[in-house]
Protein backbone atom coordinates (compact mmCIF):
# COMPACT_ATOMS: atom_id res chain seq x y z
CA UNK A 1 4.74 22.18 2.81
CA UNK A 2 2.97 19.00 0.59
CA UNK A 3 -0.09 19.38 -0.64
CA UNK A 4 -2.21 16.23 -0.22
CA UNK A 5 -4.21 17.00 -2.98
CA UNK A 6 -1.58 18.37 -5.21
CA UNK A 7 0.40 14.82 -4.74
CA UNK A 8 -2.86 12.55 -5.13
CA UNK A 9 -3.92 14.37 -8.26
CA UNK A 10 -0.02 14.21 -9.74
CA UNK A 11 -0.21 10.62 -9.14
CA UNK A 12 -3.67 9.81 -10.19
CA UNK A 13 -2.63 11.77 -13.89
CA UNK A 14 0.19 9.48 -14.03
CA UNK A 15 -1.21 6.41 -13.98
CA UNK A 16 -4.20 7.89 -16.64
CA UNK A 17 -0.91 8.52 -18.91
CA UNK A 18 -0.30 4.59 -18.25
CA UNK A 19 -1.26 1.88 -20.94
CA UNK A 20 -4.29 -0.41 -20.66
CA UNK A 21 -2.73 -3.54 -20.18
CA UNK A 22 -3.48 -4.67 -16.21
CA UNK A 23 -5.40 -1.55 -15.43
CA UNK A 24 -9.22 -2.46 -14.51
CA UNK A 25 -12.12 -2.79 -16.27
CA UNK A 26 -14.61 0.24 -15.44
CA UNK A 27 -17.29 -0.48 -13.19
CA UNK A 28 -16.69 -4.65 -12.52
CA UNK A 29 -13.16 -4.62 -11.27
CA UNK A 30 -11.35 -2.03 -8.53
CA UNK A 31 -7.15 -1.91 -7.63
CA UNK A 32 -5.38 -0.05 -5.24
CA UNK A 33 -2.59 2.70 -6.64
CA UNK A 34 0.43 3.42 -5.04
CA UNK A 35 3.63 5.86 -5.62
CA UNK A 36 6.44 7.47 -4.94
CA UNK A 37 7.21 11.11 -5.92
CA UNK A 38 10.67 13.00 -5.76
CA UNK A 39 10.59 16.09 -4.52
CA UNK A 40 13.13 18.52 -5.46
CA UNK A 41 14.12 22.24 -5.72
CA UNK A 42 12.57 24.00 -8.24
CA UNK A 43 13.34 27.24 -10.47
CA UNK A 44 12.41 29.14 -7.93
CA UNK A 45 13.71 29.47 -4.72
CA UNK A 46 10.41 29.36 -2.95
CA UNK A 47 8.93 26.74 -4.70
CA UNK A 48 9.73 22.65 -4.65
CA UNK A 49 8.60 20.75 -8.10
CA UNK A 50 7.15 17.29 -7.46
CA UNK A 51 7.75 13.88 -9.71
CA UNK A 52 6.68 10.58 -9.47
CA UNK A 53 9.25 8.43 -10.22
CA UNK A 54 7.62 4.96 -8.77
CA UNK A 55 3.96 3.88 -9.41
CA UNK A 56 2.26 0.56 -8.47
CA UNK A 57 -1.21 -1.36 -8.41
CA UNK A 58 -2.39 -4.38 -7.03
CA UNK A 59 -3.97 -5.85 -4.49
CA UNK A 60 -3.01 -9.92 -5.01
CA UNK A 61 -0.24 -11.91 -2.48
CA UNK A 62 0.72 -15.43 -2.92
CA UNK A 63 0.92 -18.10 -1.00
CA UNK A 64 3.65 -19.64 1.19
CA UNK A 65 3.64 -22.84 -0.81
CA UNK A 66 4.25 -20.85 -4.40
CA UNK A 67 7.27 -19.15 -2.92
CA UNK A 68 10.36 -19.83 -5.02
CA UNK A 69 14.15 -20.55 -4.17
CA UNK A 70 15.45 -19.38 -6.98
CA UNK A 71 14.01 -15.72 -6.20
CA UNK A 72 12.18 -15.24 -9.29
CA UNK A 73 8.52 -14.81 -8.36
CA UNK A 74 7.27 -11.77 -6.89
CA UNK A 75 5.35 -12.57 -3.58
CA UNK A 76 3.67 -9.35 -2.56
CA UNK A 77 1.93 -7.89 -5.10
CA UNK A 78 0.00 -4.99 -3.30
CA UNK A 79 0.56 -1.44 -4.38
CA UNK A 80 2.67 -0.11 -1.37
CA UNK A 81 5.13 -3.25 -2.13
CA UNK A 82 5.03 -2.75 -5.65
CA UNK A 83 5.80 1.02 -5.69
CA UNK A 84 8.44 0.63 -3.13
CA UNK A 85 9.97 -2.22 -5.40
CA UNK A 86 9.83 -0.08 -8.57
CA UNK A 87 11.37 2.68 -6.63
CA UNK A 88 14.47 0.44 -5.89
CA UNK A 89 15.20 0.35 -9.41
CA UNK A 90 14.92 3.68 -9.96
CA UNK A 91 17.48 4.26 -7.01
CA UNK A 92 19.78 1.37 -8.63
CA UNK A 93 19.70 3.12 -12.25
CA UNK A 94 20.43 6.65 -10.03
CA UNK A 95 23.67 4.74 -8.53
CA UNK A 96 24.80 3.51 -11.97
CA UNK A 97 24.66 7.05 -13.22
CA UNK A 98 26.32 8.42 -10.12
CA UNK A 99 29.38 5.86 -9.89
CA UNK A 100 29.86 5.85 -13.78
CA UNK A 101 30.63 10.02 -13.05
CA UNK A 102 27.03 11.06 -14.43
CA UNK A 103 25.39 13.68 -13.14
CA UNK A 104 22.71 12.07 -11.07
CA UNK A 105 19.30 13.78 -10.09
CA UNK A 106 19.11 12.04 -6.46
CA UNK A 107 22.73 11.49 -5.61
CA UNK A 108 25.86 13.06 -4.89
CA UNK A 109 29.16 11.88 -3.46
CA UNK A 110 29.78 11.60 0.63
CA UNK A 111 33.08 11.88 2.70
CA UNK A 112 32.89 7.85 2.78
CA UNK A 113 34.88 6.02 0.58
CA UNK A 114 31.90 4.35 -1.85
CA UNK A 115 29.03 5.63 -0.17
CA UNK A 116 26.21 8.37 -1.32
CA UNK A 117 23.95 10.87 -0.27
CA UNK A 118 21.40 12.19 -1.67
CA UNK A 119 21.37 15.91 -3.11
CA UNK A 120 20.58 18.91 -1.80
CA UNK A 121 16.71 19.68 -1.34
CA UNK A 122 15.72 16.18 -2.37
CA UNK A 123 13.12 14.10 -0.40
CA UNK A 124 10.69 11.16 -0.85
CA UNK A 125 7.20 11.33 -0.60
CA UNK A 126 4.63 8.10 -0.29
CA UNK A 127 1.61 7.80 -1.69
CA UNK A 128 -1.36 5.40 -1.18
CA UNK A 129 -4.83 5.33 -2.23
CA UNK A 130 -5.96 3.58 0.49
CA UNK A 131 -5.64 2.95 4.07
CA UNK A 132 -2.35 0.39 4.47
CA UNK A 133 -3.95 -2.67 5.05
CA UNK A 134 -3.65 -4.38 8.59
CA UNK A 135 -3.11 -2.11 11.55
CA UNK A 136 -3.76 1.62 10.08
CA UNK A 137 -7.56 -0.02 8.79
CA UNK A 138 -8.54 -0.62 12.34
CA UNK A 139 -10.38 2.55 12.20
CA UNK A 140 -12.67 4.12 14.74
CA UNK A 141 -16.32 3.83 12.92
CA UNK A 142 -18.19 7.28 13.23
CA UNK A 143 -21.11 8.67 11.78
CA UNK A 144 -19.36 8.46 8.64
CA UNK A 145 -17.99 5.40 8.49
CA UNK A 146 -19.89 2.30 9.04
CA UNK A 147 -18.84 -1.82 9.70
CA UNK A 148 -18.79 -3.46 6.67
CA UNK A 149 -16.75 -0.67 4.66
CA UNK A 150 -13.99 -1.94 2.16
CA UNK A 151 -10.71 -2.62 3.67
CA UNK A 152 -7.50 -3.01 1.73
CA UNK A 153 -6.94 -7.12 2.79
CA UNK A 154 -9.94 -9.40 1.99
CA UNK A 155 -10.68 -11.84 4.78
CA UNK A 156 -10.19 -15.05 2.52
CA UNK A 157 -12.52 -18.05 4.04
CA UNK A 158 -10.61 -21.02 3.08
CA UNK A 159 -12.52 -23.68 0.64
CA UNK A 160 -11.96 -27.19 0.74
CA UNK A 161 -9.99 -28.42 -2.17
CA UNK A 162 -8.99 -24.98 -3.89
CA UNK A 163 -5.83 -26.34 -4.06
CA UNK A 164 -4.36 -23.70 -2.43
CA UNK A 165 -2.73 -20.67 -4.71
CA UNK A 166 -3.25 -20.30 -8.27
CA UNK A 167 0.28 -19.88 -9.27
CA UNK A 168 0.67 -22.01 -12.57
CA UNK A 169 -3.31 -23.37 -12.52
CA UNK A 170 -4.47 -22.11 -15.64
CA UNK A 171 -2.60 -21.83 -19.07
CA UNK A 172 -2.30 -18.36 -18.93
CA UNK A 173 -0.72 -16.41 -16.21
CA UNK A 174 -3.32 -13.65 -16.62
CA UNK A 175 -5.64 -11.59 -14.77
CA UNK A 176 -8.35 -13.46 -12.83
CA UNK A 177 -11.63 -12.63 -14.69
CA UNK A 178 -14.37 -13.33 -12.55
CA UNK A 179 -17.54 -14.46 -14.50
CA UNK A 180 -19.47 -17.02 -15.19
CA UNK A 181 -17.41 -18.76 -17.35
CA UNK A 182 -13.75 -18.61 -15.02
CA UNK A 183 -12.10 -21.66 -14.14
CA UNK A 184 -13.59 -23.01 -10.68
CA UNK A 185 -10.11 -24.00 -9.25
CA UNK A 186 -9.70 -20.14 -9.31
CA UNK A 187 -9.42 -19.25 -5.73
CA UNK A 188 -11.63 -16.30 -5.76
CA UNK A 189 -13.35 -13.51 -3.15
CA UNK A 190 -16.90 -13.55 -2.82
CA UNK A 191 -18.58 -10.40 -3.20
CA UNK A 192 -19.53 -10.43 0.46
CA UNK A 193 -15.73 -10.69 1.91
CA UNK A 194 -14.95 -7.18 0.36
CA UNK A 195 -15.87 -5.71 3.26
CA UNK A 196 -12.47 -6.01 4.65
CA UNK A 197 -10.81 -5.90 1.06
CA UNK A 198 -8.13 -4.70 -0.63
CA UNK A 199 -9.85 -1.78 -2.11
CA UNK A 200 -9.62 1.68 -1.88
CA UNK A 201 -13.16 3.68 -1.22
CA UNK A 202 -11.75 7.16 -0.68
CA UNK A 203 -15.28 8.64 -0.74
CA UNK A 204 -16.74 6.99 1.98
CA UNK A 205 -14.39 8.64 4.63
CA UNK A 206 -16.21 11.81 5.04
CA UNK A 207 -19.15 11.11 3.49
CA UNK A 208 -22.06 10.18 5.66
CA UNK A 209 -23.99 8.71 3.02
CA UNK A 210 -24.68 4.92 3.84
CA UNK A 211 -21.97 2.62 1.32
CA UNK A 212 -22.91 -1.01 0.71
CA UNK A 213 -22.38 -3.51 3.46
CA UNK A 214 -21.23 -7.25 3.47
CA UNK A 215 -24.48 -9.68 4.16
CA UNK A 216 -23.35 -10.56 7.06
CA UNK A 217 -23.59 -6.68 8.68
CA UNK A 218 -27.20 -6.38 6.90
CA UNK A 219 -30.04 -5.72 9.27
CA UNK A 220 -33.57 -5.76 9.13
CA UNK A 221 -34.32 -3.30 12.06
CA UNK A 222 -34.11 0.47 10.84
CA UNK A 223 -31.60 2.82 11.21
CA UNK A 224 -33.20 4.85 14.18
CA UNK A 225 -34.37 1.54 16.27
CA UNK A 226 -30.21 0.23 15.97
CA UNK A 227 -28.36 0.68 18.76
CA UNK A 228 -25.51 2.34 18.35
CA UNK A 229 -23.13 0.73 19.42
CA UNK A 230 -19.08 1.91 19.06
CA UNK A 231 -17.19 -0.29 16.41
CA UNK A 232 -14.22 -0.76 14.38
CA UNK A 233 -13.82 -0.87 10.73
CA UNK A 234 -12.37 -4.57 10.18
CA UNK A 235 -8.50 -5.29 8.72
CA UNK A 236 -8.36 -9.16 6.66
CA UNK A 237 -5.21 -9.08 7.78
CA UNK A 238 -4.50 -12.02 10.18
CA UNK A 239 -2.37 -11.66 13.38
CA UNK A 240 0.77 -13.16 12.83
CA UNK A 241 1.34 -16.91 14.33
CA UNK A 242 2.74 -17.16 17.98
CA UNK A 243 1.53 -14.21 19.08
CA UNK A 244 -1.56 -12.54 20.76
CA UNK A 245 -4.98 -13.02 18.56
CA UNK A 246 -7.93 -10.94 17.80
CA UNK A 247 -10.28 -11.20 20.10
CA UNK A 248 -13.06 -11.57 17.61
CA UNK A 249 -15.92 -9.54 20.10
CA UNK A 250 -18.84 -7.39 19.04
CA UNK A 251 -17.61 -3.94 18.25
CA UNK A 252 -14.88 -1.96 19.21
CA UNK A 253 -13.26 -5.37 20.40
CA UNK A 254 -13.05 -7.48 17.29
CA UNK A 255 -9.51 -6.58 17.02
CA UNK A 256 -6.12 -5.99 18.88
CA UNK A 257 -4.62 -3.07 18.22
CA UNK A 258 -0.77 -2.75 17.49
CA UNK A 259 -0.36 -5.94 16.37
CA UNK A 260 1.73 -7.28 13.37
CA UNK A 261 -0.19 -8.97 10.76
CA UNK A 262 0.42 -11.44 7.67
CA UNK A 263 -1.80 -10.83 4.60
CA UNK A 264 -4.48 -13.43 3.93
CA UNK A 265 -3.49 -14.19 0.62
CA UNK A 266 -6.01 -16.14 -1.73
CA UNK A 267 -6.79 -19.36 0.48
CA UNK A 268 -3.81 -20.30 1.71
CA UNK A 269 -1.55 -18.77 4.44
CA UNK A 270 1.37 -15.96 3.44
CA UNK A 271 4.06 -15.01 5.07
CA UNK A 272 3.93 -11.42 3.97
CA UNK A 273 3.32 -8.66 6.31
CA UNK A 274 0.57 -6.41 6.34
CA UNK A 275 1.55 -2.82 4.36
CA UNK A 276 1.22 -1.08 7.86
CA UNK A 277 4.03 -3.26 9.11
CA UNK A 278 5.82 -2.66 6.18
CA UNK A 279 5.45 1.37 6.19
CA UNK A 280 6.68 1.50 9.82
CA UNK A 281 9.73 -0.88 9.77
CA UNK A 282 10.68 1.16 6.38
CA UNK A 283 10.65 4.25 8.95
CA UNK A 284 13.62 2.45 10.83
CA UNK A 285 15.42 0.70 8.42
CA UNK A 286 14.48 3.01 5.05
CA UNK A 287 13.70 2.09 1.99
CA UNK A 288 15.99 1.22 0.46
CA UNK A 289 16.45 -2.36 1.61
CA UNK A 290 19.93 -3.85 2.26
CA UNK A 291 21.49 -4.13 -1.24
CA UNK A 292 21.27 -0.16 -1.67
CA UNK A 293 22.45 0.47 1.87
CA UNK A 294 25.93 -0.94 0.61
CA UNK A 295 26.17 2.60 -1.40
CA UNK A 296 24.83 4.93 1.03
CA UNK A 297 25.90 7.22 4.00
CA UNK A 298 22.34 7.00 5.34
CA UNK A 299 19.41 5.49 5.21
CA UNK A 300 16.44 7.20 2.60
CA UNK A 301 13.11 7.30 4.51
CA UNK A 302 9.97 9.30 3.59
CA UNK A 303 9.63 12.65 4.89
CA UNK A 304 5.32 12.72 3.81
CA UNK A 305 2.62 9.80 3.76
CA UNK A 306 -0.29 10.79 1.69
CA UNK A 307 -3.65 8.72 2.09
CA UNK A 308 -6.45 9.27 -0.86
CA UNK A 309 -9.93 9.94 0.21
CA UNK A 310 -11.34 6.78 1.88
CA UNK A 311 -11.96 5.78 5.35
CA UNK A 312 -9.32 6.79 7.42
CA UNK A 313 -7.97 7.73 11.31
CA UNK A 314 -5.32 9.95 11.90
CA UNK A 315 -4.71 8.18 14.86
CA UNK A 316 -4.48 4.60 13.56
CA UNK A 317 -2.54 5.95 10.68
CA UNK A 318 0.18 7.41 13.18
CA UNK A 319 -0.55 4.36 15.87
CA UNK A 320 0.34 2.11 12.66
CA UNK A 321 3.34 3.95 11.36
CA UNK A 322 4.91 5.70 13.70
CA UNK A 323 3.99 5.16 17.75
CA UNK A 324 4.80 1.29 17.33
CA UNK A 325 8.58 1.92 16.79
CA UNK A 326 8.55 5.57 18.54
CA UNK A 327 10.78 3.70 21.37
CA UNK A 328 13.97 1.99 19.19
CA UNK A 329 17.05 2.99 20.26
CA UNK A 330 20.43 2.13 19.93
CA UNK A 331 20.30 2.18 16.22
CA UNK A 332 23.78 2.10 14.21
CA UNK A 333 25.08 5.14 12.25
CA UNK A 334 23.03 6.28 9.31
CA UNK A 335 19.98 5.39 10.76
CA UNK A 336 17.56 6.95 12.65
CA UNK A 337 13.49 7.38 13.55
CA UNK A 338 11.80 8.72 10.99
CA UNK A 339 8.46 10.34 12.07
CA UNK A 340 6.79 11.48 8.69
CA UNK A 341 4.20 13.70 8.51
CA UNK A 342 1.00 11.78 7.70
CA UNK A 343 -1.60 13.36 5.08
CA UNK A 344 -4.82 13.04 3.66
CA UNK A 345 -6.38 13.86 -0.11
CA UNK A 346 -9.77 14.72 -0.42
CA UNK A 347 -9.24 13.41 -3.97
CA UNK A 348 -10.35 9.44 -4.64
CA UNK A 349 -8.50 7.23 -6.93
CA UNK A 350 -11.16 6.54 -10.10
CA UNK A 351 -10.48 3.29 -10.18
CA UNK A 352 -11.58 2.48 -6.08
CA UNK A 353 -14.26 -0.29 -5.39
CA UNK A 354 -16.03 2.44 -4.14
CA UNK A 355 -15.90 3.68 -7.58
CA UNK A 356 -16.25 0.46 -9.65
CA UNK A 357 -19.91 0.12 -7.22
CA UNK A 358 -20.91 3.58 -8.62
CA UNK A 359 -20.19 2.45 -12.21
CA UNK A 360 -21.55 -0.51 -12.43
CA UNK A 361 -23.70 -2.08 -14.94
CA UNK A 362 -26.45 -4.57 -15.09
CA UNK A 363 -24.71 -7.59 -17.00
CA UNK A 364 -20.77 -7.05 -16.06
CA UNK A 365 -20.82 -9.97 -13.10
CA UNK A 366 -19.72 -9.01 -9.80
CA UNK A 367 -17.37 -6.07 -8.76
CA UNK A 368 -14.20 -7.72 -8.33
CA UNK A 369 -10.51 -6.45 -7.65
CA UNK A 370 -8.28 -6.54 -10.77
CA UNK A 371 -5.88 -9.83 -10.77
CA UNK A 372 -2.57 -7.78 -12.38
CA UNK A 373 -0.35 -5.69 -10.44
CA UNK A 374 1.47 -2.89 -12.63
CA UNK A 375 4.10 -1.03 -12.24
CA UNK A 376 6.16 2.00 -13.48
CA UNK A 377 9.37 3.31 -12.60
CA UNK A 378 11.36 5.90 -13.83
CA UNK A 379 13.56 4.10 -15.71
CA UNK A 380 15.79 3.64 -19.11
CA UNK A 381 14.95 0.14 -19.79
CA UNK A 382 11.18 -1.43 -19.16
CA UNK A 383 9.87 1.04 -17.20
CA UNK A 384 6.15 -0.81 -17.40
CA UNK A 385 5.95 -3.98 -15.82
CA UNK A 386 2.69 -5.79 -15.54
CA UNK A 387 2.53 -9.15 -13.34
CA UNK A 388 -0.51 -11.60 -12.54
CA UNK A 389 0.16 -14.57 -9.64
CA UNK A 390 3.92 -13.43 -9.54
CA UNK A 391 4.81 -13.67 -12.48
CA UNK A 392 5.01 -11.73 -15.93
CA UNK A 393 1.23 -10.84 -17.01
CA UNK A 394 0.54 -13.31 -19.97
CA UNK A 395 3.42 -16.28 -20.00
CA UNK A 396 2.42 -19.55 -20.33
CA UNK A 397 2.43 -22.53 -17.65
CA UNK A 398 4.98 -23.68 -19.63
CA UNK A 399 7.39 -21.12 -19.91
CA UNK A 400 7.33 -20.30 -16.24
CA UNK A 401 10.73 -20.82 -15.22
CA UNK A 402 11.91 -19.07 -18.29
CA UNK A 403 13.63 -15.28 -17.84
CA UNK A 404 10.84 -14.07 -19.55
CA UNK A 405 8.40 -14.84 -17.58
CA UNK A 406 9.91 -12.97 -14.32
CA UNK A 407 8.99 -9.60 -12.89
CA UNK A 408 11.56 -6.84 -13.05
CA UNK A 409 10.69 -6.58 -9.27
CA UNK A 410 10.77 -9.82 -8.47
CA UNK A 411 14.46 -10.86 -5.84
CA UNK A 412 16.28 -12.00 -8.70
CA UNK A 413 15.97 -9.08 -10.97
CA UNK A 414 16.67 -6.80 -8.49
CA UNK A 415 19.73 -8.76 -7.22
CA UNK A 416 21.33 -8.78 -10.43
CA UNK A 417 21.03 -5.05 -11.40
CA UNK A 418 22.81 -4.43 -8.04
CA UNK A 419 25.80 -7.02 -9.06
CA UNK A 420 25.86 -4.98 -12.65
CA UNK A 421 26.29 -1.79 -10.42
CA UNK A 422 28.63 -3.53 -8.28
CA UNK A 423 30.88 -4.25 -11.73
CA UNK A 424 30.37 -0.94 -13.20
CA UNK A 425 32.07 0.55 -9.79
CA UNK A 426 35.69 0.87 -10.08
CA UNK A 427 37.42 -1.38 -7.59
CA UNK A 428 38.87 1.54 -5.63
CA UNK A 429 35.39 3.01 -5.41
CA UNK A 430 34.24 0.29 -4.08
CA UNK A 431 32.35 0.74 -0.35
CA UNK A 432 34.27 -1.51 2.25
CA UNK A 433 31.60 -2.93 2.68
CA UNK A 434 31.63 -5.03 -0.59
CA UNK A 435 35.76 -5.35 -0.62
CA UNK A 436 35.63 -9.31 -0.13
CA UNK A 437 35.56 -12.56 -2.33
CA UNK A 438 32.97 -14.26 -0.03
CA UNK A 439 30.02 -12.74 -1.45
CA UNK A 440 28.56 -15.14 -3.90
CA UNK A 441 24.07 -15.01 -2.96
CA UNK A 442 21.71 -13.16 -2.04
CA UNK A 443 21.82 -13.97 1.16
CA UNK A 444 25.42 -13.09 1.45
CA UNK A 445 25.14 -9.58 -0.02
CA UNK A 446 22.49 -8.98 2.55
CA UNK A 447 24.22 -10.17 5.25
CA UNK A 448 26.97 -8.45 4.51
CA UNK A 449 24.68 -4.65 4.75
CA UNK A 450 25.99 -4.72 8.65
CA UNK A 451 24.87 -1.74 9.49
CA UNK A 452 21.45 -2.34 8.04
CA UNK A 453 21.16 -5.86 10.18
CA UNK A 454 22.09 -4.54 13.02
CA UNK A 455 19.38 -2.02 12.62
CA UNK A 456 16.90 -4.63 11.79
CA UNK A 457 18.13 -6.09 14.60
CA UNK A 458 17.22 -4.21 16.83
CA UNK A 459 13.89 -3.12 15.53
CA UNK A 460 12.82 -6.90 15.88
CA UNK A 461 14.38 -7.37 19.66
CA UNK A 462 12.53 -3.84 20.70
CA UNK A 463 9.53 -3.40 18.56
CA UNK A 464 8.36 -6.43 16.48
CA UNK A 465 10.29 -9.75 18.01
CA UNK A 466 7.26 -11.74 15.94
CA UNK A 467 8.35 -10.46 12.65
CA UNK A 468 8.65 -13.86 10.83
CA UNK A 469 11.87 -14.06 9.68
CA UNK A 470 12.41 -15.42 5.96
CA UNK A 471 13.73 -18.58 5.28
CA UNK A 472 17.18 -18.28 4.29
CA UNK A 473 16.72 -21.59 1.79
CA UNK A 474 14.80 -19.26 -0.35
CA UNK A 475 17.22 -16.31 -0.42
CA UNK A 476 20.76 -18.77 -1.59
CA UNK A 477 20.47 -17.61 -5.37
CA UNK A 478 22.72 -16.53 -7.02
């Protein structure tokens, strides 16, 4: 059995063994943490040992417009995404280790030519700090919880001429520091949109002690002369387009539950689903993505979900994440439902906005969230990997398109670590799967995962037919 607590405080000592670099500034900005931990047989018969082998932050998502063709920018930066990324190259340097006859912690051959499983006693646990943003945050309020409570998307209010995302706008692709001083063209979040934000505030879920409230929920009436009137804590993730809206009533009706949402970026629209969405088509498809599932027998899903302390509904959490795909059928071989058992730490991640609040100090500007993303995987080579607007934290405008300046997470990476583990395979250990000269992009190799599109397949015809489907322009590189 996984102990909530045991698996926040593993992951919360991991990222204090981190470096500095991209990690917020105590008590003026907040980020949201996110990992993935191995969990394995121990020495002890009786006993499983625990490991994080994937850890992200972040909170940031770029615009439509900055999106690249060449693959080489990373679009999502939020912590789920990030963690889940990083934990793809962990699996990839597993793979090289297992088909270069290396003894491999996760995998271990299968009875199909090419393919892997994983090993005995291993399984995959998730970790967030935070409610996922869009559908899970559509939480219930109750005495503890009241509107106007940080949410992991900010609701972005569009300004005239922002010029939509900052993606090459200043000199340095750095983090966005928010004082008096920043660059205007800086899209940035007021103070009062947090309410909805990317944050986590882990100590507000069960404490009934009143947290601070956008100015838009202020009232002047007191506490006992308020009606009390049922509500919903608010999501800034937007519906996605073509598809039923939120209503936008007073209380409990402000929002449509069940929906599929797009994250609302910094000023301009994205295309990138909310982490909810993301959470419960990875409990279809894995998560793995479509390169990996060239090499295995069956899909890798998480068998836990572990929430930090913040507000949070066991029933959104499992509406969000579970019930909305609880009917796909038909799915091919080596895929399946996965229900996983959905947890909650009393522990909260230090470095919350709830936190930042509590710390801060007359003269440090507003409480903002951190502009870098980090991450850390498990890895040989460059485990740490800090990024700012999609790209590499600190390059210069001008040495944007260089390989320098792109994340090890970003498409492009990732697709050429899996064509290095497609070399290092020996040609008759190839899976079938990969046994043909017409694979030259990205596209192709994905395409080619048929098994894995059919099972996307139908996830979109019986559970999510609005999931916007990417354009393929972007995904040609090679």
């Amino acid at each position: 059995m996984i102990d909530a607590d045991e698996v926040a405080k593993l992951c919360y000592k991991c990222f204090n063994q981190l470096p500095k670099r991209g990690k917020p500034e105590a008590g003026r900005e907040w980020t949201l943490l996110a990992a993935v931990v191995k969990v394995h047989p121990g020495r002890s018969s009786d006993a499983a040992e625990m490991e994080v082998v994937s850890m992200g932050t972040g909170t940031k998502c770029i615009g439509q417009a900055a999106m690249s063709p060449r693959g080489d920018v990373l679009n999502d930066s939020h912590a789920e995404v990030i963690a889940r990324r990083g934990c793809v190259r962990y699996l990839m340097e597993e793979l090289h280790k297992a088909v270069g006859g290396r003894s491999s912690a996760v995998f271990r051959p299968s009875d199909q030519r090419g393919r892997w499983k994983l090993q005995p006693g291993v399984s995959f646990v998730f970790f967030t700090s935070h409610t996922p943003c869009g559908d899970a945050s559509i939480i219930p309020v109750t005495d503890s919880l009241q509107p106007g409570q940080a949410q992991p998307c900010h609701p972005v209010t569009p300004v005239a001429n922002r010029g939509g995302t900052d993606a090459g706008s200043s000199l340095k692709r750095k983090a966005e520091e928010p004082n008096e001083g920043r660059n205007s063209k800086l899209p940035h979040l007021e103070e009062q949109e947090t309410k909805d934000g990317g944050s986590e505030n882990p100590e507000d879920r069960n404490e009934a002690k009143p947290h601070p409230r956008a100015p838009s929920e202020l009232q002047t009436d007191s506490a006992e002369e308020r009606p009390q009137i049922p509500d919903v804590l608010r999501t800034g993730a937007k519906c996605v387009p073509g598809g039923p809206a939120d209503p936008r009533l007073s209380g409990p009706g402000y929002h449509s539950a069940g929906l599929l949402r797009v994250k609302p970026g910094r000023g301009e629209p994205t295309v990138s689903l909310s982490c909810s969405d993301k959470l419960c088509r990875w409990g279809v498809l894995g998560f793995q993505g479509a390169l990996l599932s060239h090499y295995l027998e069956e899909a890798l899903y998480f068998s836990t979900v572990v929430v930090g302390k913040c507000p949070y509904s066991a029933g959104a959490m499992r509406r969000a994440v579970i019930d909305r795909c609880s009917h796909v059928s038909e799915l091919p071989s080596g895929f399946s439902l996965c229900s996983p058992v959905l947890l909650q730490s009393s522990l909260e991640f230090p470095f919350s906005q709830n936190q930042a609040r509590l710390q801060h100090r007359p003269g440090q500007g507003r409480v903002s969230p951190c502009g870098a993303a980090i991450s850390w995987c498990n890895v040989t080579e460059q485990p740490l990997d800090v990024t700012a607007n999609g790209f590499k934290h600190g390059v210069t405008k001008k040495a944007l398109n260089a390989p320098a300046a792109r994340s090890r997470l970003c498409k492009l990476e990732l697709f050429h670590s899996f064509l290095t583990l497609v070399k290092t395979t020996d040609p008759s250990s190839l899976p079938d799967s990969l046994r043909t000269a017409e694979l030259k992009t990205y596209w192709d190799y994905k395409q080619a995962s048929q098994p894995y599109q059919q099972a996307w397949q139908q996830l979109c015809r019986q559970a999510f037919p609005l999931w916007p489907r990417s354009d393929r322009s972007l995904l040609l590189f090679q």
